[in-house]
N, C-alpha and C. Protein backbone atom coordinates (compact mmCIF):
# COMPACT_ATOMS: atom_id res chain seq x y z
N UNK A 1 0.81 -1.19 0.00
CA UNK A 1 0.00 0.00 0.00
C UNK A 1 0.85 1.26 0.00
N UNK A 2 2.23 1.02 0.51
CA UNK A 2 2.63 2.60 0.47
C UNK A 2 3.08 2.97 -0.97
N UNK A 3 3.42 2.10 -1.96
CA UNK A 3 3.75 2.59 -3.24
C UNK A 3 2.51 3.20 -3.71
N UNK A 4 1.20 2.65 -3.41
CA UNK A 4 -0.39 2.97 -4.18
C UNK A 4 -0.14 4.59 -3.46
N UNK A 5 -0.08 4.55 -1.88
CA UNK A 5 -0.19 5.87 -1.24
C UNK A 5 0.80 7.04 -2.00
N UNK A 6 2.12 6.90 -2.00
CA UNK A 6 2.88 7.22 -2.97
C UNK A 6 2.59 8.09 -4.01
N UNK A 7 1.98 7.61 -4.62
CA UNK A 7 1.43 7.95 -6.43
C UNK A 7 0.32 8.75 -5.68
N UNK A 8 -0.59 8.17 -5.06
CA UNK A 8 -1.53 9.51 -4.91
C UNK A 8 -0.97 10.95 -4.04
N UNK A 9 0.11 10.81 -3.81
CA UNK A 9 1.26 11.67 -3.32
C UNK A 9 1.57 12.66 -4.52
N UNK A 10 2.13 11.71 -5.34
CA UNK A 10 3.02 12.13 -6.85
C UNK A 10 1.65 12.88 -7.52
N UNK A 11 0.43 12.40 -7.63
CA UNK A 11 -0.65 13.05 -8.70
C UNK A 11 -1.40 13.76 -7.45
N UNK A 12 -0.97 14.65 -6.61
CA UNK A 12 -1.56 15.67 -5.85
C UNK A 12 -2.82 15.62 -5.27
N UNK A 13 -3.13 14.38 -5.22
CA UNK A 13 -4.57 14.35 -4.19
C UNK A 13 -4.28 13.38 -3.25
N UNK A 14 -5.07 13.59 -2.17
CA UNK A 14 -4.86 13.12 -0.57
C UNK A 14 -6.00 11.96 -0.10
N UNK A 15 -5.19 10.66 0.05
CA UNK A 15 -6.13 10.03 -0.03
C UNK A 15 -6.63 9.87 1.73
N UNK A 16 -7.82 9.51 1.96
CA UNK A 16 -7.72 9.44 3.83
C UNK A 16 -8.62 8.26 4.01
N UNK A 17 -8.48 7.88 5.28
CA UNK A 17 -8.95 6.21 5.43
C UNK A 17 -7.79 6.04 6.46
N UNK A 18 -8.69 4.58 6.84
CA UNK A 18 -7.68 3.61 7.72
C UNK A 18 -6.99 2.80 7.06
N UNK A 19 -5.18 2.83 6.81
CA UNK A 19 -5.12 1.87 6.30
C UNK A 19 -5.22 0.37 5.96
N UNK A 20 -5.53 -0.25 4.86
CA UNK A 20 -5.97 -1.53 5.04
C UNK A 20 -7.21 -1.88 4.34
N UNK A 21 -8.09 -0.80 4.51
CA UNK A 21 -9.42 -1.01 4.54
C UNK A 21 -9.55 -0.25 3.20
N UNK A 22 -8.97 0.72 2.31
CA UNK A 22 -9.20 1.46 1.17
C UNK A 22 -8.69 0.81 0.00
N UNK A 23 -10.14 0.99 -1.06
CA UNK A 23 -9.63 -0.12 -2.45
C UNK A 23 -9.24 0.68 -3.12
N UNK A 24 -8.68 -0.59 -3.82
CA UNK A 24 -7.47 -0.03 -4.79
C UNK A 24 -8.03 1.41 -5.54
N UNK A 25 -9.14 1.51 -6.09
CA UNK A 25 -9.43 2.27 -6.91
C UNK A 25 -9.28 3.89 -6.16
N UNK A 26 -10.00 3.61 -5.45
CA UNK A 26 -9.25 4.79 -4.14
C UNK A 26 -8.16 5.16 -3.92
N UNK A 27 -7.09 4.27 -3.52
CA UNK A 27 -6.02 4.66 -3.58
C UNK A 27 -5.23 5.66 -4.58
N UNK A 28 -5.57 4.87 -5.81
CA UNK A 28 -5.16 5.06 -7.12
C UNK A 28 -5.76 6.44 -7.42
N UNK A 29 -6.97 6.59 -7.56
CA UNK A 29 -7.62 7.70 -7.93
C UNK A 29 -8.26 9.27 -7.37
N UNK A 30 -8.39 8.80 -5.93
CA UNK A 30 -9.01 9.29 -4.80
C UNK A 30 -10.54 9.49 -4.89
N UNK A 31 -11.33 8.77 -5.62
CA UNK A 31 -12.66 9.09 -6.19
C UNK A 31 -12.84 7.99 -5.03
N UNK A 32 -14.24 7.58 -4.22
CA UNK A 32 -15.00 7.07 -3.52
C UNK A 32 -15.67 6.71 -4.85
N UNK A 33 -16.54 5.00 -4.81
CA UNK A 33 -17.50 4.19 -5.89
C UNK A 33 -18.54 3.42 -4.18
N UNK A 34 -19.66 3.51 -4.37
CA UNK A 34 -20.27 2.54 -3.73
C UNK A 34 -19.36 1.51 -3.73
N UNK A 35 -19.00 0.94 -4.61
CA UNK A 35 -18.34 -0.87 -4.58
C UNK A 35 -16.76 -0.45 -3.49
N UNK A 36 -16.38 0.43 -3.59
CA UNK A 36 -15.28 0.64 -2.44
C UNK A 36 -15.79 0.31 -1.13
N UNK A 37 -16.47 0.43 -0.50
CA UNK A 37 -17.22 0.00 0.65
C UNK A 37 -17.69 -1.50 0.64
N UNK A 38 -17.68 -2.21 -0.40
CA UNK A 38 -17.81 -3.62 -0.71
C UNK A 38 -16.53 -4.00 -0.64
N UNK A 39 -15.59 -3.26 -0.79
CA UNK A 39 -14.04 -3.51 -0.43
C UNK A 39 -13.91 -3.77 0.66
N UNK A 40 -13.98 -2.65 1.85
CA UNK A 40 -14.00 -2.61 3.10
C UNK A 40 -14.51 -3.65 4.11
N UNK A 41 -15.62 -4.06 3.41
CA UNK A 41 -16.81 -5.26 3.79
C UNK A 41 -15.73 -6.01 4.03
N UNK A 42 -15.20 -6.76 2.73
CA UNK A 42 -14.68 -7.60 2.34
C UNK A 42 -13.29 -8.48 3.66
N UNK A 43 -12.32 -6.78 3.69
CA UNK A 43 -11.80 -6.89 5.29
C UNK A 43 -12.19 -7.24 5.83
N UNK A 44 -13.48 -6.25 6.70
CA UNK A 44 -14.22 -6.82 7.97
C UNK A 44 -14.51 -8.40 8.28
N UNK A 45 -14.66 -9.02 6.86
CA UNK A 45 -15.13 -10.44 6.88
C UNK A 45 -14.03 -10.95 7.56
N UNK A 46 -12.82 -10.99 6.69
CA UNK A 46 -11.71 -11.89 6.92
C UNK A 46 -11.37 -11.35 8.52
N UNK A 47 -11.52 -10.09 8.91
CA UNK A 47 -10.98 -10.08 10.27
C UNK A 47 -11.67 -10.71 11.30
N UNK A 48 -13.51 -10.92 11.33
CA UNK A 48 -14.17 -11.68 12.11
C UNK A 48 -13.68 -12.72 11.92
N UNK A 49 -13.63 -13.54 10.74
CA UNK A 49 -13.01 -14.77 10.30
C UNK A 49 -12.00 -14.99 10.83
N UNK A 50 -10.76 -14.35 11.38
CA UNK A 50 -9.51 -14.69 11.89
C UNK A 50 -9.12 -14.01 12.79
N UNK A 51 -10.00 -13.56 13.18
CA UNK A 51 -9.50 -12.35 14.69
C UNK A 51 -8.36 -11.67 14.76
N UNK A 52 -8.00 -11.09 13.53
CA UNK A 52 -6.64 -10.12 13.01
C UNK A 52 -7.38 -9.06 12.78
N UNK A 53 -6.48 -7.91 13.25
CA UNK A 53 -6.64 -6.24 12.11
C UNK A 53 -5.86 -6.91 10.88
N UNK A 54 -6.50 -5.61 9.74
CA UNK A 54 -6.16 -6.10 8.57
C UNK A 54 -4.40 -5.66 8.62
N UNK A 55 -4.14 -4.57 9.66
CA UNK A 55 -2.31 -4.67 9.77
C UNK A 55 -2.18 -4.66 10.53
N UNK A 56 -1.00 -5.85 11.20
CA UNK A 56 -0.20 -6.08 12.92
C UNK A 56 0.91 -6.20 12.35
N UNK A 57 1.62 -5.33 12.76
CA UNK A 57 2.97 -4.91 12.49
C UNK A 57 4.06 -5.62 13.67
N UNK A 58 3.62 -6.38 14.35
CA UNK A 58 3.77 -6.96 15.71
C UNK A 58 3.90 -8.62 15.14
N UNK A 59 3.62 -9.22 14.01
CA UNK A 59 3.55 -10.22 13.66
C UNK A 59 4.58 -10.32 12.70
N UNK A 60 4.82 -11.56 12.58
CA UNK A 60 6.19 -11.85 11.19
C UNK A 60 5.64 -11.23 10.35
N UNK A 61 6.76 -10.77 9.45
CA UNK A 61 6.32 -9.91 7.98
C UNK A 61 5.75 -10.56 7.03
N UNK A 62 5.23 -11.96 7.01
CA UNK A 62 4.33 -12.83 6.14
C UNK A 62 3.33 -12.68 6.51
N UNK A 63 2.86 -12.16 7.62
CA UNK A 63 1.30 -12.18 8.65
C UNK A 63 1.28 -11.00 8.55
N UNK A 64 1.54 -9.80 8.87
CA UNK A 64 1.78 -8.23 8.52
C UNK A 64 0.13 -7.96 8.02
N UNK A 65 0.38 -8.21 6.85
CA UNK A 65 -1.01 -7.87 5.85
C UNK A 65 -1.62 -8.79 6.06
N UNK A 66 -3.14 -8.68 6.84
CA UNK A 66 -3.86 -9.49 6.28
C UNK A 66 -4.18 -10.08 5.41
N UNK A 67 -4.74 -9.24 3.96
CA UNK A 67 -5.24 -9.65 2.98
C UNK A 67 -4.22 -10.82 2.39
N UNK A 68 -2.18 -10.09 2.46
CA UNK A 68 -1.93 -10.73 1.93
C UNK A 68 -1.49 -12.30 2.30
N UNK A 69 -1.71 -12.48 3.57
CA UNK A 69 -1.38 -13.65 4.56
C UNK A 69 -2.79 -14.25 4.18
N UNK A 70 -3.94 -13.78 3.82
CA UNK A 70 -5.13 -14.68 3.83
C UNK A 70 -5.16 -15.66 2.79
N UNK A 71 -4.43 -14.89 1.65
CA UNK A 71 -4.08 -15.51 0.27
C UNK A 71 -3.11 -16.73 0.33
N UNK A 72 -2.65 -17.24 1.19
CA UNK A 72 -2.21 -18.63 1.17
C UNK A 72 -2.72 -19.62 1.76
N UNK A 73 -4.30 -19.01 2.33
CA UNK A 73 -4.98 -20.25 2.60
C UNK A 73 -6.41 -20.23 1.92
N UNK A 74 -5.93 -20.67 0.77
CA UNK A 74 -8.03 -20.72 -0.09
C UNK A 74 -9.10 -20.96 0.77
N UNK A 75 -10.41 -20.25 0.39
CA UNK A 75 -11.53 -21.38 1.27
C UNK A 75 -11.59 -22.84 1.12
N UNK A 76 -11.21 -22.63 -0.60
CA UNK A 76 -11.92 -24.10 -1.19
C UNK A 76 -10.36 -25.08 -0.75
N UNK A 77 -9.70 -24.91 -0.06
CA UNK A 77 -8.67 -25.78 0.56
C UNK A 77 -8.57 -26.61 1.83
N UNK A 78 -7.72 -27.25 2.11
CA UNK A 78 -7.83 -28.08 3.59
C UNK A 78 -6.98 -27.18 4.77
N UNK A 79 -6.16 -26.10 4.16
CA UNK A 79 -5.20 -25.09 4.55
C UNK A 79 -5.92 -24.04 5.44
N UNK A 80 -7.24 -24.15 4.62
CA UNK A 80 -8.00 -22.78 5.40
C UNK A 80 -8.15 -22.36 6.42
N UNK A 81 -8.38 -23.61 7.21
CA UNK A 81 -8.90 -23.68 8.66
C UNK A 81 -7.72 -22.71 9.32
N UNK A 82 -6.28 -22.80 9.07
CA UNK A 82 -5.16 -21.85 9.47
C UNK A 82 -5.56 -20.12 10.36
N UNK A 83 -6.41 -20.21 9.03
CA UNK A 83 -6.85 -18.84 9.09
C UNK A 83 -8.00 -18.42 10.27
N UNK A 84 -8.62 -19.27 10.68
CA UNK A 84 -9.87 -19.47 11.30
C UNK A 84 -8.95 -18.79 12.97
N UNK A 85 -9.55 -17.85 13.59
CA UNK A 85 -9.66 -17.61 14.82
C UNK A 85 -9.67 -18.47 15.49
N UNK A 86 -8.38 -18.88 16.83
CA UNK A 86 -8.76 -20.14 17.31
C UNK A 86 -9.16 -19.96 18.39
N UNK A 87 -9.84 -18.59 19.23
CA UNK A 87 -10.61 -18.41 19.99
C UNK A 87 -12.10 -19.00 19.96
N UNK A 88 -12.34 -19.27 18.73
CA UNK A 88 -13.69 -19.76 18.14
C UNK A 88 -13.50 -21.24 18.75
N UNK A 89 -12.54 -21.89 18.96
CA UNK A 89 -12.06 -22.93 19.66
C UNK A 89 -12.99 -24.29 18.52
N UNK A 90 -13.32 -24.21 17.35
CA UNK A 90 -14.02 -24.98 16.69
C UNK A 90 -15.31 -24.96 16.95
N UNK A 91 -15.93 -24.02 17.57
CA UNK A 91 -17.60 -23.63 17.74
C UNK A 91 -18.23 -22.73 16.67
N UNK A 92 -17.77 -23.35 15.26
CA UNK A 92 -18.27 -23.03 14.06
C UNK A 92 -18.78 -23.72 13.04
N UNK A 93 -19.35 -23.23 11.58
CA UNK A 93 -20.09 -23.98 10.58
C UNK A 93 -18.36 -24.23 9.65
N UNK A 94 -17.81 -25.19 9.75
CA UNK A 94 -16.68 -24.84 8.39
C UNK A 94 -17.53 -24.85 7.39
N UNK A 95 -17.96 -25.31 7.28
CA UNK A 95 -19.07 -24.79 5.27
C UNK A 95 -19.29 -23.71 5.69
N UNK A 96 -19.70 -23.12 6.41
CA UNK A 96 -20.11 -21.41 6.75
C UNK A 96 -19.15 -20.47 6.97
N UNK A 97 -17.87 -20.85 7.14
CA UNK A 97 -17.05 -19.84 7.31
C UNK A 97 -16.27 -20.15 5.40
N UNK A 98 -16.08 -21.13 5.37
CA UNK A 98 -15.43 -21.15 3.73
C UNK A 98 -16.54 -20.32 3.21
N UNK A 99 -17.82 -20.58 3.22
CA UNK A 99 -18.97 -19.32 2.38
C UNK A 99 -18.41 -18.26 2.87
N UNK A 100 -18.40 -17.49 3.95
CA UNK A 100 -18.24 -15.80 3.95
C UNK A 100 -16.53 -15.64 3.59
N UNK A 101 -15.62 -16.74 3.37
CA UNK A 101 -14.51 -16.37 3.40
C UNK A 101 -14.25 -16.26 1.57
N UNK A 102 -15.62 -16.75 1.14
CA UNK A 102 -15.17 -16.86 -0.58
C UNK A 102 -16.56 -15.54 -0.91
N UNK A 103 -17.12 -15.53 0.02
CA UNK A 103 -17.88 -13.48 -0.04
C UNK A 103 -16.69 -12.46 0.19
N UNK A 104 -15.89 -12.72 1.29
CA UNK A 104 -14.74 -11.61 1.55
C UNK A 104 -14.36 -11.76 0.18
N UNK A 105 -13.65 -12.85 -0.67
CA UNK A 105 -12.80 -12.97 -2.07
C UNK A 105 -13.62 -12.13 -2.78
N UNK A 106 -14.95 -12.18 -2.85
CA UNK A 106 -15.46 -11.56 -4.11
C UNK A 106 -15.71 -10.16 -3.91
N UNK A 107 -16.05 -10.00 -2.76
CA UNK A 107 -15.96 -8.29 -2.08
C UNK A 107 -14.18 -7.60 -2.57
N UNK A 108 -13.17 -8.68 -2.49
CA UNK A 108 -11.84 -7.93 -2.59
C UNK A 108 -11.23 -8.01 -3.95
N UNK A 109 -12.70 -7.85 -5.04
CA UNK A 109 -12.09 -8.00 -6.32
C UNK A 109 -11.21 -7.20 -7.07
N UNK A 110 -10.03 -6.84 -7.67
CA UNK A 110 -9.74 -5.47 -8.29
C UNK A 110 -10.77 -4.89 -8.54
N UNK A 111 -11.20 -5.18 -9.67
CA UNK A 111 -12.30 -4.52 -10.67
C UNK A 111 -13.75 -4.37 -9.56
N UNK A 112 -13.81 -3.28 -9.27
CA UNK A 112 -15.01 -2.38 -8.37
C UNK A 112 -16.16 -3.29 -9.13
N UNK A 113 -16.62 -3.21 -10.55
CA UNK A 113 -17.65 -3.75 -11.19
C UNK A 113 -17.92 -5.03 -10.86
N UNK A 114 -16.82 -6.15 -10.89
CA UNK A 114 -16.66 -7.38 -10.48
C UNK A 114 -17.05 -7.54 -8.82
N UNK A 115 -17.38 -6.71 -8.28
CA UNK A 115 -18.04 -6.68 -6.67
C UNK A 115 -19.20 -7.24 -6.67
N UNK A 116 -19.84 -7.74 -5.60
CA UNK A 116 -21.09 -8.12 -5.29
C UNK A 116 -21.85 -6.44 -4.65
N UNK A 117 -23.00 -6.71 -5.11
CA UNK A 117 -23.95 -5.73 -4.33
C UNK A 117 -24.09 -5.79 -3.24
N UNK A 118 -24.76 -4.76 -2.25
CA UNK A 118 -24.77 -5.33 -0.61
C UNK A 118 -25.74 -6.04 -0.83
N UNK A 119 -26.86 -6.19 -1.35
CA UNK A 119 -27.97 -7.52 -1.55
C UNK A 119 -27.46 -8.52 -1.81
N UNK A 120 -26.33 -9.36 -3.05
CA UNK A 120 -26.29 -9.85 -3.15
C UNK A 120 -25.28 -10.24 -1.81
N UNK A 121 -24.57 -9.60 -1.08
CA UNK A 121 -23.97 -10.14 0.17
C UNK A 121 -24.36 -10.35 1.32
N UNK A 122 -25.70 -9.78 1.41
CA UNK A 122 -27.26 -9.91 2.57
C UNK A 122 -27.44 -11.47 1.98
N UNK A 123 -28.30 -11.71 1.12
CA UNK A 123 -28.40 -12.59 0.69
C UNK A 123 -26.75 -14.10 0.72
N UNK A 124 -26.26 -13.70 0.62
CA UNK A 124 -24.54 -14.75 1.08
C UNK A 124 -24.65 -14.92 2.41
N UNK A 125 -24.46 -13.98 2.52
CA UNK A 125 -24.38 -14.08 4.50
C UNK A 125 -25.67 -14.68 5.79
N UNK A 126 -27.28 -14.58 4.48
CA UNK A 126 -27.86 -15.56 5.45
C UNK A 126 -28.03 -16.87 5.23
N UNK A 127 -27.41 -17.70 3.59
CA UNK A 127 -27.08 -18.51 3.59
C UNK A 127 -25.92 -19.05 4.59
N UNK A 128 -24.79 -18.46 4.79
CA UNK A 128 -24.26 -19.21 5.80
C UNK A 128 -24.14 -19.26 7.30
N UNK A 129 -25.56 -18.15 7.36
CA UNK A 129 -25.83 -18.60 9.11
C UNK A 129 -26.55 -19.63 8.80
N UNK A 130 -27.59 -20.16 8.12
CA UNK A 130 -27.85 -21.12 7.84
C UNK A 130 -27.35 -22.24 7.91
N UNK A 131 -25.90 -22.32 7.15
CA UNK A 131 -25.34 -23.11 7.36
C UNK A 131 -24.40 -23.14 9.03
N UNK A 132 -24.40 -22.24 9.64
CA UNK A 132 -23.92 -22.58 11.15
C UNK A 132 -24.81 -22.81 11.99
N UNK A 133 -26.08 -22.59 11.57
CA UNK A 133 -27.39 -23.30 12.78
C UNK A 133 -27.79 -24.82 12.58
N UNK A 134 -27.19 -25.29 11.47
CA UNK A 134 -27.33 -26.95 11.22
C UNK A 134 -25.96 -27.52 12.04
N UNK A 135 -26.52 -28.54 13.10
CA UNK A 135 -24.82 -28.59 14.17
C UNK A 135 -24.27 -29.41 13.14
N UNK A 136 -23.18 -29.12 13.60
CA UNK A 136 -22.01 -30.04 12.81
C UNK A 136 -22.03 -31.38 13.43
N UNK A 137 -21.85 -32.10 12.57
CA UNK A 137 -21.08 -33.73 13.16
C UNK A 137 -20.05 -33.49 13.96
N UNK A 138 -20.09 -34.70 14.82
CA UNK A 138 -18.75 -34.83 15.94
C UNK A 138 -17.63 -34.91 14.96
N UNK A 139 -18.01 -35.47 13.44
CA UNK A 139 -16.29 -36.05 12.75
C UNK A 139 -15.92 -34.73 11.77
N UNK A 140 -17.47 -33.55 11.57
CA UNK A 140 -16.72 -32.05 10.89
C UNK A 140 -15.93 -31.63 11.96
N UNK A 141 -16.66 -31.69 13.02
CA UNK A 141 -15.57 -30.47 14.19
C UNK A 141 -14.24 -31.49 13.89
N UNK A 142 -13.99 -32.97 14.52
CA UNK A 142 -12.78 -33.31 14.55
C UNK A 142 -11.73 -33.33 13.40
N UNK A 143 -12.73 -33.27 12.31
CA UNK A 143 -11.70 -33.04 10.83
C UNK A 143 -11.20 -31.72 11.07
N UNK A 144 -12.04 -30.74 11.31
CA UNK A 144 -11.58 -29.29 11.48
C UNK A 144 -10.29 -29.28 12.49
N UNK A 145 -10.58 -29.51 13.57
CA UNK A 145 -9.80 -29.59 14.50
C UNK A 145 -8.23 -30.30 14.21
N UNK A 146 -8.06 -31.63 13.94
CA UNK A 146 -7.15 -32.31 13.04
C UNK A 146 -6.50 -31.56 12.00
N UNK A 147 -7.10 -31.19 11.22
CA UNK A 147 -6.48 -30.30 9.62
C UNK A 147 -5.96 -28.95 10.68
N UNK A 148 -6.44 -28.12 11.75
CA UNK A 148 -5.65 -26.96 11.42
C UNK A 148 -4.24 -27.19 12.58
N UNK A 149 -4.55 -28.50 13.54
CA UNK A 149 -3.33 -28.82 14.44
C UNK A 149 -2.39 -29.21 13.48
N UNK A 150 -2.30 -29.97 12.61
CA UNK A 150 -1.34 -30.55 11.43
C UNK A 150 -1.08 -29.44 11.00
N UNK A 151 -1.07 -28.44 10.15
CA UNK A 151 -1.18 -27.29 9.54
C UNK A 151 -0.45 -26.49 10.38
N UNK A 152 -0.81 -26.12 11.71
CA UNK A 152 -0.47 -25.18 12.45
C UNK A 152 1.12 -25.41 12.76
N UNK A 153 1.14 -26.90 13.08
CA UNK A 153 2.94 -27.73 13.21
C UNK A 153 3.81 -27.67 12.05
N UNK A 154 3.14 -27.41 10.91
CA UNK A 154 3.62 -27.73 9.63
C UNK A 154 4.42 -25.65 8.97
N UNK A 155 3.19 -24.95 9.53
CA UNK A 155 3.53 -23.48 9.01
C UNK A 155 4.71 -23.38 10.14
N UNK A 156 4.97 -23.74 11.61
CA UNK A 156 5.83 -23.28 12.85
C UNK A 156 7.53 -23.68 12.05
């Protein structure tokens, strides 16, 4: 982000925000789009999702950035769970958190146009409370549980 900040330095307009949370197009341009706030969303997800600010400067420089530390664990992977808050202690939907964690992806698209609407993310998001009010099996939690202890020994 500080090269994006940078340039809006170099082309004389001031961009303001928290960093972390401002899309690219913002950065770049300093114009505000509705879909920039579908950006922002997009954060918020992954930080409920993993109980991180989107910057801890207090963490190894691979963990630093959220966004970009989130990107080595897909939803649609066995890696994911990594990412998962382990305060949640496994008192979650994993089909429900891979859903809002592949809503954060589509909320953090480059292309503003390529965003979801807030309807269509109202609509995402009560599909997967849905999916966290159906209990899990004793063998989802223990797969969950299993995949991110292996994982967790494996990233140390």
């Amino acid at each position: 982000m500080t090269n994006d900040l940078s340039l809006s330095v170099l082309f004389g307009y001031q961009v303001v925000g928290t960093q972390g949370y401002a899309a690219p197009e913002y950065i770049e341009t300093g114009h505000l789009k509705v879909q920039s706030d579908m950006w922002s969303f997009g954060v918020v997800l992954y930080e409920i999702l993993t109980g991180r600010r989107s910057l801890e400067r207090n963490r190894p420089t691979a963990e630093q950035k959220l966004l970009d530390w989130v990107k080595q664990y897909p939803a649609d992977t066995s890696r994911f769970v990594v990412i998962m808050d382990p305060r949640l202690r496994n008192q979650y939907s994993p089909q429900g958190a891979r859903k809002i964690a592949k809503l954060a992806d589509s909320c953090l698209k480059k292309n503003p146009e390529d965003r979801p609407s807030m309807s269509q993310i109202v609509e995402v998001l009560k599909q997967a409370l849905q999916h966290s009010e159906t209990p899990n099996s004793s063998q989802d939690i223990a797969e969950s549980s299993s995949s991110r202890s292996k994982l967790v020994r494996k990233s140390k």
